[in-house]
Structure formats: C-alpha cells, structure tokens
C-alpha atoms as a PDB file:
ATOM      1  CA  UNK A   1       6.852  -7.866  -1.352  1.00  0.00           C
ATOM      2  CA  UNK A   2       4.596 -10.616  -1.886  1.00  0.00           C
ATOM      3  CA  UNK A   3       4.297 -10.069  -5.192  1.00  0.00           C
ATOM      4  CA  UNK A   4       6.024  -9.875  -8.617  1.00  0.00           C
ATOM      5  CA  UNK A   5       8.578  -6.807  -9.170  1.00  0.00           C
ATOM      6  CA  UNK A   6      10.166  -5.311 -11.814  1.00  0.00           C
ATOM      7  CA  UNK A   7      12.881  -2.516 -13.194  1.00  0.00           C
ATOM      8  CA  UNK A   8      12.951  -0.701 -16.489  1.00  0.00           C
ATOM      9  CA  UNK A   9      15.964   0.758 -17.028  1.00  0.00           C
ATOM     10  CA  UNK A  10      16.833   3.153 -19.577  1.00  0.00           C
ATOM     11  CA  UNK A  11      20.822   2.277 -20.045  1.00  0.00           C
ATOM     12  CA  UNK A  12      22.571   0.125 -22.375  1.00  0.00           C
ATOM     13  CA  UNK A  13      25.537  -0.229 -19.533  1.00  0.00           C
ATOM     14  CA  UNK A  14      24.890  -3.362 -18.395  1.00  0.00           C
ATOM     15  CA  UNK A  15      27.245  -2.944 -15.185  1.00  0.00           C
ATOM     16  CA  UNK A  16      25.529  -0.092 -14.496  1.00  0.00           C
ATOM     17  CA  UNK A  17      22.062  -2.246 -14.770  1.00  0.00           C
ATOM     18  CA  UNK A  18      23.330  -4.850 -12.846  1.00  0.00           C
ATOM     19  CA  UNK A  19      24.091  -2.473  -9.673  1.00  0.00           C
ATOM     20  CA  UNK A  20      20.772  -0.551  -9.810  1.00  0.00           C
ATOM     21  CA  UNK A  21      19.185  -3.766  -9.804  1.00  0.00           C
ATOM     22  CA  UNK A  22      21.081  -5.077  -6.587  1.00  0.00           C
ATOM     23  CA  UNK A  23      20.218  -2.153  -4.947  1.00  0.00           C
ATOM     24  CA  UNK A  24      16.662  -1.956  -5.716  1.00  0.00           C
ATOM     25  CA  UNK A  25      16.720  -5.780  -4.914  1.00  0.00           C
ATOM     26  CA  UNK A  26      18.479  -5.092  -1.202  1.00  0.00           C
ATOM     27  CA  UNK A  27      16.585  -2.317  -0.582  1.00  0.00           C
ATOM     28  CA  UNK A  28      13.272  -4.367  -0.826  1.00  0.00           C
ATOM     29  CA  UNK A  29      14.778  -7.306   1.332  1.00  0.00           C
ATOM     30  CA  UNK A  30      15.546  -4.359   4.104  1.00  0.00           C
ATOM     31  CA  UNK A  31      12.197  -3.007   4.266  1.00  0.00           C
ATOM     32  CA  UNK A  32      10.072  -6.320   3.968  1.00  0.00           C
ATOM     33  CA  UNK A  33      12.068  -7.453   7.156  1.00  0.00           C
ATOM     34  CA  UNK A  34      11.999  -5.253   8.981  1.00  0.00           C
ATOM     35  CA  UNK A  35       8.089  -4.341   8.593  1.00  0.00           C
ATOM     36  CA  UNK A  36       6.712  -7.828   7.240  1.00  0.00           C
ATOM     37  CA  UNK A  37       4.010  -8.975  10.116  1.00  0.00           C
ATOM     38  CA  UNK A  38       4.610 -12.724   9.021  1.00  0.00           C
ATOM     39  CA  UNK A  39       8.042 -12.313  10.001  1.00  0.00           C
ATOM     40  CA  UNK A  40       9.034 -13.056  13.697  1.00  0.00           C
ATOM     41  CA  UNK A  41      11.151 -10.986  15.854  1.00  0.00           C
ATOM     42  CA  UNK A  42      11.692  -8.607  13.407  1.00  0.00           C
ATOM     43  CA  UNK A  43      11.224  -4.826  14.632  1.00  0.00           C
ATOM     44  CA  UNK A  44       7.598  -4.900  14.122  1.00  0.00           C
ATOM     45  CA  UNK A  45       7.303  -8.174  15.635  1.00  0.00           C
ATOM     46  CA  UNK A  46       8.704  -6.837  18.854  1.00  0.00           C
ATOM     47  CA  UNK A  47       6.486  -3.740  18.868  1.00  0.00           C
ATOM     48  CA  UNK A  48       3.012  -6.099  18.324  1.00  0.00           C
ATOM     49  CA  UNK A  49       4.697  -8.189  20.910  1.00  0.00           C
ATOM     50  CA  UNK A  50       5.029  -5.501  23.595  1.00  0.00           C
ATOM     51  CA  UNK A  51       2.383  -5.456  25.750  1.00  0.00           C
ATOM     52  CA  UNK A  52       2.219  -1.705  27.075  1.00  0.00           C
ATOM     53  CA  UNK A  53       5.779  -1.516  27.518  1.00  0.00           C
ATOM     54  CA  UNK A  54       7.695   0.933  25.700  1.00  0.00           C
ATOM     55  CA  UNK A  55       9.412  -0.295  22.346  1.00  0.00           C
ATOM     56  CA  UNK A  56      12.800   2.016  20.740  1.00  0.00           C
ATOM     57  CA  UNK A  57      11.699   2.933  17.563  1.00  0.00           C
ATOM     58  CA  UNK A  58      14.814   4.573  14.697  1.00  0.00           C
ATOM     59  CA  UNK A  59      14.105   7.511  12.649  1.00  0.00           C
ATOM     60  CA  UNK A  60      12.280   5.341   9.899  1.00  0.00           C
ATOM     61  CA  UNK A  61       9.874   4.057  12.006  1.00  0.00           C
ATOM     62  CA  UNK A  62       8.920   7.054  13.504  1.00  0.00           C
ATOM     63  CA  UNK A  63       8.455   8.678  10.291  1.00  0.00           C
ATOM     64  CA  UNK A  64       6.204   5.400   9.016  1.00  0.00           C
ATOM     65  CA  UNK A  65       4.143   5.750  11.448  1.00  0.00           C
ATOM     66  CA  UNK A  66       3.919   9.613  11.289  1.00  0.00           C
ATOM     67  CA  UNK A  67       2.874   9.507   7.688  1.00  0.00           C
ATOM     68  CA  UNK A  68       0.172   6.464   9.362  1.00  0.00           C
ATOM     69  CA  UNK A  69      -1.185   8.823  11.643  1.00  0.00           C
ATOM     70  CA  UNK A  70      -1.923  11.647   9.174  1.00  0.00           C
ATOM     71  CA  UNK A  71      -3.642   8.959   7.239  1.00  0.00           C
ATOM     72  CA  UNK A  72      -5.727   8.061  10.037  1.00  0.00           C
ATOM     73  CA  UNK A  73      -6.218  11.805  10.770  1.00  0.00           C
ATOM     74  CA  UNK A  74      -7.309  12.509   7.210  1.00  0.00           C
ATOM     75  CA  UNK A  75      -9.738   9.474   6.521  1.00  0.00           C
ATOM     76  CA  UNK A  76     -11.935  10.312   9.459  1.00  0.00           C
ATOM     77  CA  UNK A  77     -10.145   7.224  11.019  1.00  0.00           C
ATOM     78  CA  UNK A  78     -10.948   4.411   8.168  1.00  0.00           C
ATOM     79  CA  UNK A  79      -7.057   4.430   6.920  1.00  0.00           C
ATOM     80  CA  UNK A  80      -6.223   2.371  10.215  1.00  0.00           C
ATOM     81  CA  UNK A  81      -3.061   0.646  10.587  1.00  0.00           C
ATOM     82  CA  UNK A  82      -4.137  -1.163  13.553  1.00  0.00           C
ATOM     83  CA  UNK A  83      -7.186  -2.834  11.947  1.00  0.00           C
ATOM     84  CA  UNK A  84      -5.342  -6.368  11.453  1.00  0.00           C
ATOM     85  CA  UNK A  85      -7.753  -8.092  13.999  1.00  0.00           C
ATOM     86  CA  UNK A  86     -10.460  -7.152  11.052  1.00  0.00           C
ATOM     87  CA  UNK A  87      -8.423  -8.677   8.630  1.00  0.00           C
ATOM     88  CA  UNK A  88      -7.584 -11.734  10.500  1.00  0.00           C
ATOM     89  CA  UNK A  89     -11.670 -12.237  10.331  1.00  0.00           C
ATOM     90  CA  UNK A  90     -11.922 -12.093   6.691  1.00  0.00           C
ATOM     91  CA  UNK A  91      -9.866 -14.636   5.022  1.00  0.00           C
ATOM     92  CA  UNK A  92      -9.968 -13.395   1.736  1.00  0.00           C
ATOM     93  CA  UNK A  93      -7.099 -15.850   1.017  1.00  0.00           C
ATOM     94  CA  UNK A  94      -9.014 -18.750   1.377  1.00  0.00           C
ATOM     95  CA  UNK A  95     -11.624 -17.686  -2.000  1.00  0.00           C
ATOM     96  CA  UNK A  96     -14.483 -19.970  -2.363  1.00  0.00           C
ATOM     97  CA  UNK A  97     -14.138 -21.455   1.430  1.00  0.00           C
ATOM     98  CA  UNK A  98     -13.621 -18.178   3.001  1.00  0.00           C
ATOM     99  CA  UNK A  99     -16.925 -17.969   6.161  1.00  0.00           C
ATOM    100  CA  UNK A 100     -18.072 -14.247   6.155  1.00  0.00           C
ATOM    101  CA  UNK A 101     -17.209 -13.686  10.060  1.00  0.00           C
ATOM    102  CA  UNK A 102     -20.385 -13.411  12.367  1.00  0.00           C
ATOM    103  CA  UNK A 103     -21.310  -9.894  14.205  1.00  0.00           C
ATOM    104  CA  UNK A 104     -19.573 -10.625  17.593  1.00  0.00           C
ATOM    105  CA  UNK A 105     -16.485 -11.495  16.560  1.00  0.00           C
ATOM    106  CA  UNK A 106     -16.736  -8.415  14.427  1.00  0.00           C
ATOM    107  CA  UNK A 107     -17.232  -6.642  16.979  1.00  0.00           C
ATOM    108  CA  UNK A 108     -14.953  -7.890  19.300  1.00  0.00           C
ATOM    109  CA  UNK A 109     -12.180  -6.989  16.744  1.00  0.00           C
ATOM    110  CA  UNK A 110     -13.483  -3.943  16.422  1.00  0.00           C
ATOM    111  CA  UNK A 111     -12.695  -3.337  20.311  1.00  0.00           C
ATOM    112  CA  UNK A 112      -8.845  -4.196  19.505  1.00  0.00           C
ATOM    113  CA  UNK A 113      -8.769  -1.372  16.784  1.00  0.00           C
ATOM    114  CA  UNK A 114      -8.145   2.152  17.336  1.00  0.00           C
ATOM    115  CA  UNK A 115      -4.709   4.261  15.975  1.00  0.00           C
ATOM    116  CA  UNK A 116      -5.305   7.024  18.121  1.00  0.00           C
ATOM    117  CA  UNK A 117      -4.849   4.937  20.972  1.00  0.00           C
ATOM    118  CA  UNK A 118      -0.960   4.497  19.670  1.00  0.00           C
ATOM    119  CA  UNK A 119       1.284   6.477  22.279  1.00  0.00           C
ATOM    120  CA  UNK A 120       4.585   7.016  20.259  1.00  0.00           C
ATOM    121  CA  UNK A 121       7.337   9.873  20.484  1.00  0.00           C
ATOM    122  CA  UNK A 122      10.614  10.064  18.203  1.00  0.00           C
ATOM    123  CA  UNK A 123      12.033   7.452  19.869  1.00  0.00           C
ATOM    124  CA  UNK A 124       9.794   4.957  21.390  1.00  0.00           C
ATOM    125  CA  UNK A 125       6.335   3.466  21.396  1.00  0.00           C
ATOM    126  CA  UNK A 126       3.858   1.996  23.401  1.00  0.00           C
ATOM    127  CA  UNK A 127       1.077  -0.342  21.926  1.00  0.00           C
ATOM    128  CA  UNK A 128      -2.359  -0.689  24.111  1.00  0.00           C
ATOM    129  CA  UNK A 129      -3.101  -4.338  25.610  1.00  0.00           C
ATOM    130  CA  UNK A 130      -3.545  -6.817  22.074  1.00  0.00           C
ATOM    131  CA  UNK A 131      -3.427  -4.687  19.485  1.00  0.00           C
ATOM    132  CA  UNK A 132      -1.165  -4.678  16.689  1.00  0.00           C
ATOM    133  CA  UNK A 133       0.306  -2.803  13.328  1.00  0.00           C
ATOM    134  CA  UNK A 134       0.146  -3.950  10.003  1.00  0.00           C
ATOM    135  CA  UNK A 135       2.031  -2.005   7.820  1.00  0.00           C
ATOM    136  CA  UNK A 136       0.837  -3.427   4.816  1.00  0.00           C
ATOM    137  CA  UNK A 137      -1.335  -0.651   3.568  1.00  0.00           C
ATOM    138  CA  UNK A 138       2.249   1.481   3.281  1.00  0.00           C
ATOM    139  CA  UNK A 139       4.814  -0.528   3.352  1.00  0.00           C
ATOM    140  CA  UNK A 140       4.843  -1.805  -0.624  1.00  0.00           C
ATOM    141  CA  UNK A 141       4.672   1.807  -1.526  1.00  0.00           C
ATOM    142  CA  UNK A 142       7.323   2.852   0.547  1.00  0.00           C
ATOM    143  CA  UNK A 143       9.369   0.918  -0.152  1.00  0.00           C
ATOM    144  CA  UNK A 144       8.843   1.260  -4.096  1.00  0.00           C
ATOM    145  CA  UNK A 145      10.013   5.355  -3.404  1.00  0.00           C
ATOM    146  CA  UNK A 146      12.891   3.925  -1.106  1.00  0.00           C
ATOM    147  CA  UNK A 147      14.398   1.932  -3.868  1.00  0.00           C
ATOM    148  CA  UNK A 148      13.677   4.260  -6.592  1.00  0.00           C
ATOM    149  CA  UNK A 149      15.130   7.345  -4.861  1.00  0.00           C
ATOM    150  CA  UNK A 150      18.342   5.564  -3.309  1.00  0.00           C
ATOM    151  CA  UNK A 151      18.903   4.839  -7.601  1.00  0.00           C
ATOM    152  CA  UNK A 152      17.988   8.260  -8.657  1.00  0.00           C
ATOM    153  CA  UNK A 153      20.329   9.867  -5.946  1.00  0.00           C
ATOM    154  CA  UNK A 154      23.362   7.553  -7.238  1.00  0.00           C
ATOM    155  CA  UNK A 155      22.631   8.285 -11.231  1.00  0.00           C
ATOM    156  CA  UNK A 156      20.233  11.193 -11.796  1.00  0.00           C
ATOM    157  CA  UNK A 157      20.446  11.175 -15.143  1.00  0.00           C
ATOM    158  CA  UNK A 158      19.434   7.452 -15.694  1.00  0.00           C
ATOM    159  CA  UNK A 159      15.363   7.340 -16.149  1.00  0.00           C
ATOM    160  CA  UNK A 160      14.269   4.258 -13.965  1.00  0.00           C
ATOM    161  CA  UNK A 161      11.135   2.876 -13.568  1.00  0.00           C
ATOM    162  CA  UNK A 162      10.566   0.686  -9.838  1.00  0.00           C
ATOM    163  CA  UNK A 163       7.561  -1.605 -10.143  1.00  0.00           C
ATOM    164  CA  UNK A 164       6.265  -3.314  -6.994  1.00  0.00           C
ATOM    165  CA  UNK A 165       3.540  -5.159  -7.675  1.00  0.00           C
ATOM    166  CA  UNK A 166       2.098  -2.819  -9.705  1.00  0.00           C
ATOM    167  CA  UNK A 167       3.247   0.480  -7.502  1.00  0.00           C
ATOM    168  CA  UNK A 168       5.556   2.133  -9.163  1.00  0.00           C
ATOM    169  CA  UNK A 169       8.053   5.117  -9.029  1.00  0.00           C
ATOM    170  CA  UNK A 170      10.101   6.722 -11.444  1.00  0.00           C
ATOM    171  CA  UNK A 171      11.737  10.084 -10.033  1.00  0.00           C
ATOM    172  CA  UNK A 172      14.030  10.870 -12.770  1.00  0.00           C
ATOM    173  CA  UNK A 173      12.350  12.404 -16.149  1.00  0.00           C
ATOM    174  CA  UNK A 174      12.239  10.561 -19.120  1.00  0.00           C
ATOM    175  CA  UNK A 175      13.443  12.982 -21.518  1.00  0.00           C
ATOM    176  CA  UNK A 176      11.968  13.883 -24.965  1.00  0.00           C
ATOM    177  CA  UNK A 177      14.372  12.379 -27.112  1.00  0.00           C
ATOM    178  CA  UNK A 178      13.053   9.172 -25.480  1.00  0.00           C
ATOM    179  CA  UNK A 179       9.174   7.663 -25.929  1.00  0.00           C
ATOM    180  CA  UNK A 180       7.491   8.218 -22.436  1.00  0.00           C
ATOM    181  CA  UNK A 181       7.367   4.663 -19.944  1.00  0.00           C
ATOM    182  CA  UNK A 182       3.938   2.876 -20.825  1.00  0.00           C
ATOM    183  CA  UNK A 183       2.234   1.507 -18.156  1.00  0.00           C
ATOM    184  CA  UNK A 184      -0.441  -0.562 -19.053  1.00  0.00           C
ATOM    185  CA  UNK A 185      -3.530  -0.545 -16.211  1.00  0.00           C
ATOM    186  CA  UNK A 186      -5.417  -4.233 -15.551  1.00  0.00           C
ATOM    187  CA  UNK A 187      -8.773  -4.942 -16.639  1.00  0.00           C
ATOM    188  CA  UNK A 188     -10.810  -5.955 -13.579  1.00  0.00           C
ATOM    189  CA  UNK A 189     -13.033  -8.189 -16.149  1.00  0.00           C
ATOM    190  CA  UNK A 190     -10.190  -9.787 -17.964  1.00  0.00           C
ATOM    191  CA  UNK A 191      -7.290 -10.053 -15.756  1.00  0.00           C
ATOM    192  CA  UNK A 192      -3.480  -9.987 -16.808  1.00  0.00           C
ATOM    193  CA  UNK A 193      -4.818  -7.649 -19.701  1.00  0.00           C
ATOM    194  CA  UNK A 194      -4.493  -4.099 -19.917  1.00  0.00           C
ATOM    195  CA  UNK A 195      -8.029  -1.983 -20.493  1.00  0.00           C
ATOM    196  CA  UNK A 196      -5.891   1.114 -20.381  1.00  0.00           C
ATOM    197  CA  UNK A 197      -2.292   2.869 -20.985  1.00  0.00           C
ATOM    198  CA  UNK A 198      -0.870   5.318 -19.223  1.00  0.00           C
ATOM    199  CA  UNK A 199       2.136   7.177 -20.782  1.00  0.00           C
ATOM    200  CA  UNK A 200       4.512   8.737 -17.772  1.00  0.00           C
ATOM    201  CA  UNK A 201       8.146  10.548 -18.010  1.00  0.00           C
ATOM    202  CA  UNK A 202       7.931  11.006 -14.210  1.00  0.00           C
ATOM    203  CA  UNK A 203       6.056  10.441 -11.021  1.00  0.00           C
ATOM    204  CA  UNK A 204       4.293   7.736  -9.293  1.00  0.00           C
ATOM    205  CA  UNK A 205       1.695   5.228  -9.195  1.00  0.00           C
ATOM    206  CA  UNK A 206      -0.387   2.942  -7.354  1.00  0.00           C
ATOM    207  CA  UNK A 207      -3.193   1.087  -7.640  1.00  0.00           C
ATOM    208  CA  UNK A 208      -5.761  -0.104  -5.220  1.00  0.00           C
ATOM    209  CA  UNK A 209      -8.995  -2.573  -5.687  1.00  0.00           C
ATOM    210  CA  UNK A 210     -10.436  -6.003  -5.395  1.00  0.00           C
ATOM    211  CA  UNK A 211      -9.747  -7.642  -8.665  1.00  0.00           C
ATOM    212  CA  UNK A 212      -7.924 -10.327  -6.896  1.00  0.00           C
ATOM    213  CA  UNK A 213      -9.284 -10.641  -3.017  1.00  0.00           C
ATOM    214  CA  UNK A 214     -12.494 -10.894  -2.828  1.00  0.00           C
ATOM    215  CA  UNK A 215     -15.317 -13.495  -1.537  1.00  0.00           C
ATOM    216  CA  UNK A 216     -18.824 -13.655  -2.935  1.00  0.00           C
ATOM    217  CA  UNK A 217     -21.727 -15.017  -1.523  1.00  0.00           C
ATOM    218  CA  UNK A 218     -25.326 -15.198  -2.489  1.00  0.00           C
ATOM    219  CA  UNK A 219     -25.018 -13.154  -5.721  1.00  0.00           C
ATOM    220  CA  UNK A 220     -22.853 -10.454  -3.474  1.00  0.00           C
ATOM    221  CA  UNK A 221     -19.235  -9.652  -3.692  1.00  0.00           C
ATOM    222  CA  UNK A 222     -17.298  -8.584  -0.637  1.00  0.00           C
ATOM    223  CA  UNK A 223     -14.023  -6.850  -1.495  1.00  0.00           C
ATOM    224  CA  UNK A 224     -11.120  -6.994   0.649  1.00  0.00           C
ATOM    225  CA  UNK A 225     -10.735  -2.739   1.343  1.00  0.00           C
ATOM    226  CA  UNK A 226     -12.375  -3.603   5.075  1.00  0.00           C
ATOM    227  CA  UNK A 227     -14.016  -0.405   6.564  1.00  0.00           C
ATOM    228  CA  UNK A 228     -12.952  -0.112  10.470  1.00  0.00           C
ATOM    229  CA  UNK A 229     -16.026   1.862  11.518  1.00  0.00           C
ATOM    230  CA  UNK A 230     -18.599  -1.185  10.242  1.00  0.00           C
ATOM    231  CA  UNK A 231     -16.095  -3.982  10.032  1.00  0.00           C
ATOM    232  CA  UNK A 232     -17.113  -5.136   6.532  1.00  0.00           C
ATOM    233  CA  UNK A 233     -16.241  -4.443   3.258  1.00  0.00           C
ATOM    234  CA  UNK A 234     -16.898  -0.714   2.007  1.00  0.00           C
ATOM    235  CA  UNK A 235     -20.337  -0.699   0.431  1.00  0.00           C
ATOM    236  CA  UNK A 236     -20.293   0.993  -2.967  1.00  0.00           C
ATOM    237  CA  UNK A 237     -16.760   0.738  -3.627  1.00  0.00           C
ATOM    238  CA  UNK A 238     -14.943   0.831  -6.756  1.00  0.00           C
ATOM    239  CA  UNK A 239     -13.186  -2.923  -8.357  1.00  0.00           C
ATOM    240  CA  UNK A 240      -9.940  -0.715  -8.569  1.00  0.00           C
ATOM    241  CA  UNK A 241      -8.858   2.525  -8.475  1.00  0.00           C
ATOM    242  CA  UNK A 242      -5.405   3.873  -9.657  1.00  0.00           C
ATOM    243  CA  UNK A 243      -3.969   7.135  -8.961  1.00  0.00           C
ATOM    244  CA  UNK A 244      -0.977   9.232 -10.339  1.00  0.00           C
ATOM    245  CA  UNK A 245       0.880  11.623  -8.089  1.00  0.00           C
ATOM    246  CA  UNK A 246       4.444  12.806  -7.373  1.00  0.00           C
ATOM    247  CA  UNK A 247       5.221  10.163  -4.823  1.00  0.00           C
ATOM    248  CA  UNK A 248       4.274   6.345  -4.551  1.00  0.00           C
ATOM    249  CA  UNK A 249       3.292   6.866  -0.892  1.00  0.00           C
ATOM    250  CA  UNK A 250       1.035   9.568  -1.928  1.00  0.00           C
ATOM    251  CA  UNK A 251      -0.414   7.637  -4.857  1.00  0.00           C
ATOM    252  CA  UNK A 252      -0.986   4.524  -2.756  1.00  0.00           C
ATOM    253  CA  UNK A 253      -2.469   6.806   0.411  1.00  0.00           C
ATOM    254  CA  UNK A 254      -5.009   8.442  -2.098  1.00  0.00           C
ATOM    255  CA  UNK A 255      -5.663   5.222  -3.799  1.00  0.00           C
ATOM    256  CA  UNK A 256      -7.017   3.321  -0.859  1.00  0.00           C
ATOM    257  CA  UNK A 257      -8.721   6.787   0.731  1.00  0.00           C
ATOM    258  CA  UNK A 258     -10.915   6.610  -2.656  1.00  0.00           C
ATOM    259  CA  UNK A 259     -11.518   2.656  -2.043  1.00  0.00           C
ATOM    260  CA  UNK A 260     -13.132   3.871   1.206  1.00  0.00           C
ATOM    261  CA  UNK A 261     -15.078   6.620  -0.254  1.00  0.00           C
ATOM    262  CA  UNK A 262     -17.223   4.200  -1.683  1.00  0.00           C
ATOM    263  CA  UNK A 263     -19.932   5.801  -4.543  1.00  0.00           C
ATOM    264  CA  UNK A 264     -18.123   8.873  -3.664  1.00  0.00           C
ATOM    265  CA  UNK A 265     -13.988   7.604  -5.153  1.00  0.00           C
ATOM    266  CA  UNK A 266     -14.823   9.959  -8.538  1.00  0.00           C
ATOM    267  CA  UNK A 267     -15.394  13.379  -6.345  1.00  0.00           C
ATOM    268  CA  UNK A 268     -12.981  12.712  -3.408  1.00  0.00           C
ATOM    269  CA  UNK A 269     -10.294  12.318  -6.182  1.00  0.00           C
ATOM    270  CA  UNK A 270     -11.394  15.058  -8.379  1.00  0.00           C
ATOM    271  CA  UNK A 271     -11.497  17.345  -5.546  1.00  0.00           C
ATOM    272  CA  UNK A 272      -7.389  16.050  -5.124  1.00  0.00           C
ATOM    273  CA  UNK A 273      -6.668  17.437  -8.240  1.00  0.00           C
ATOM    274  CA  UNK A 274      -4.576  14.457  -9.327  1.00  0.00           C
ATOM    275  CA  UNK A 275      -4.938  11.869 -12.693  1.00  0.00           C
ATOM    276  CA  UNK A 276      -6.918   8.971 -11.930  1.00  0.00           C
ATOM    277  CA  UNK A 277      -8.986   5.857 -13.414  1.00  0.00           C
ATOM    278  CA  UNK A 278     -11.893   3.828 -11.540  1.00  0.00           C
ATOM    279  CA  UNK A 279     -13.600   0.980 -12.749  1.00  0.00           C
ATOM    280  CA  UNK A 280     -16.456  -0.487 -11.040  1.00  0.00           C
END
C-alpha cells in the first residue's frame, strides 16, 4: 500500500487479534499484486501490456473498473484512470528537483488519455495503442473495504477499525457501552499533528490533498490532484479534503471529485449531503 497501515481492534482475545490481523495483512498483499503498476506481469501488467488485443479479466476486475467508469462518467471525465502518462510528466516524487513538464509533452500525454476509449465486457478487455491503467486512485480504498468486510463477515460483533494510509473502514458499530473510534485529521501546516478529531462508531473515510506531493516554483505551489482536461494541477484546489461516507470507495471517490472541483470542493460536497472538512 505504499504507505503505513494500521488495525484497532476492539477484543481482548488475542488469538482472535492475531487472525484478523493476518487476514487484513493477506488481503492487502492480494490486492496490491495484483493491481500495483510497479509490479511486472501481474494482471494489470498484462492488460497495460496488451496492445489492442483482448485481455481475460475475473469478476473483480470487471467490477474495478465498472466502479472506474462511473467515476469517469460522473466527473465530466477528470476522475480518469488512464491519465498515468500525465503523471509520469510530473514527478512530484522528486520535490525540490522536480522540472514542471513543457506544453508538448503535455500535450502529447494528453493524446494517450481517454477512459472512454476502454472497450471492456464481463470478461475481457481491450486497451487502445499505449495507453495504460493506474489503479491507484481506487485501489488503496478498495482494498481498505476488502479487508475490513472479509473481518466483519467472519466476527460481526467485533468493532474493527482498517486504516490504510489514512483510509479507513470500520463496518461493524461501535456500540454505546464503548467510547466512539477517534480519528484524528492532519494539519496541512504542521504535519504528523492532528488540527481536528473525528469521533466514528461506523462508516468510512478517506482523505485526499497535497500536504505531501507537491512542487513549488516561483512563489506557486502545484499539487499533485493533475486535471486531465488541462494537464496541470487543478487551479483553486483545496490542501486536503476528507470525507465521511458509508463505504471507503465512496469516501475516497468523493474525496478526490472535490480535489477537482477546485474553489467549488465546499458546494460539490454540500450538495452530497455527506460530513466533510477542507482546508486550504
């Protein structure tokens, strides 16, 4: 997951701990190999690797990239899982040394970058000449409801919170005779430091932002929430935004649709009539 992850666990059975844990910890594993783009000739490896012909594709995949496609659908097109050629161009990684890419080769990513141009069917799909997936925009999130449900479904009675690097499920109630899971949210100023709790007995979260990719230049700061239509950085946007909703998926699909709103995160998320914090 590329990131650090955590389990709170509301049992004093340590056996019990210990096999939630190992299946929260294989469940993880599972999903980042077989959707991780920095692996090779893993599943999604062989679908980027394709070339026009047609790939099989299981049940999970097919419902990934379903759940892709409605994003897509409902962001006007800006949620794009096939904008890694964008983020190839802006090497956020690199901080301080990172070269803010030049308008042709922006634009000749943007030419590689277009989900509707994804053929796929239940069982198979077919990729258009160079272009590629990157599940990365889903994957953490899905995989944090993955892990937390295959625990809930084996003891519903145990409260569990799954944090993913800061995405985080918990399907199973907290009940009242129990204080409510805190969940502190980061301070874009003052990293590692909450500015905020959130008290939750159930649900989901997920957070999306800049705090931590980012390159500035000249007095401006580009945050890493690329906008396909331009190519750059969404103008206006918030440093983070976190969300609260039933599912992680659904937090984490709001979170980043708010990131691309720009000045308008507040009233796109009101209008969702879910909790939520911005900070700019």
């Amino acid at each position: 997951m590329a990131s650090p992850c955590e389990l709170l666990i509301a049992s004093f059975d340590k056996a019990i701990a210990s096999e939630i844990l190992a299946i929260a910890v294989k469940e993880a594993r599972r999903i980042e190999a077989k959707y991780s783009r920095f692996i090779t000739h893993n599943p999604l490896w062989h679908i980027n690797h394709s070339d026009t012909n047609p790939v099989a594709i299981d049940d999970e995949t097919y419902r990934l990239l379903t759940f892709a496609q409605q994003c897509f659908e409902l962001s006007d097109g800006r949620f794009d899982i096939t904008a890694g050629p964008l983020m190839k161009l802006w090497r956020f990684e690199e901080g301080e040394n990172a070269i803010i890419p030049d308008d042709d080769a922006i634009q000749a990513a943007k030419a590689l970058i277009d989900f509707s141009a994804v053929q796929f069917s239940t069982s198979t799909i077919v990729m258009p000449t160079k272009m590629n997936l990157d599940l990365g925009g889903i994957a953490k999130e899905y995989a944090v409801d993955s892990a937390a449900n295959l625990i809930a479904n084996r003891w519903p009675t145990v409260s569990v919170l799954v944090n993913f690097g800061g995405d985080i499920a918990c399907p199973v109630t907290r009940d009242d005779q129990n204080p409510p899971w805190q969940v502190g949210i980061e301070n874009p100023d003052d990293l590692d430091n909450a500015s905020a709790v959130l008290q939750i007995r159930q649900g989901a979260l997920a957070t999306s932002g800049d705090t931590r990719r980012f390159i500035e230049r000249n007095g401006k700061r580009y945050g890493h929430i690329i906008d396909p239509s331009t190519g750059f950085p969404v103008e206006l946007a918030p440093r983070s935004v976190t969300v609260l909703a039933q599912n992680c998926v659904m937090a984490g699909m709001l979170s980043t649709m708010a990131m691309l709103e720009g000045s308008n995160a507040e009233s796109f998320l009101s209008a969702q009539g879910v909790y939520f914090k911005v900070y700019r």
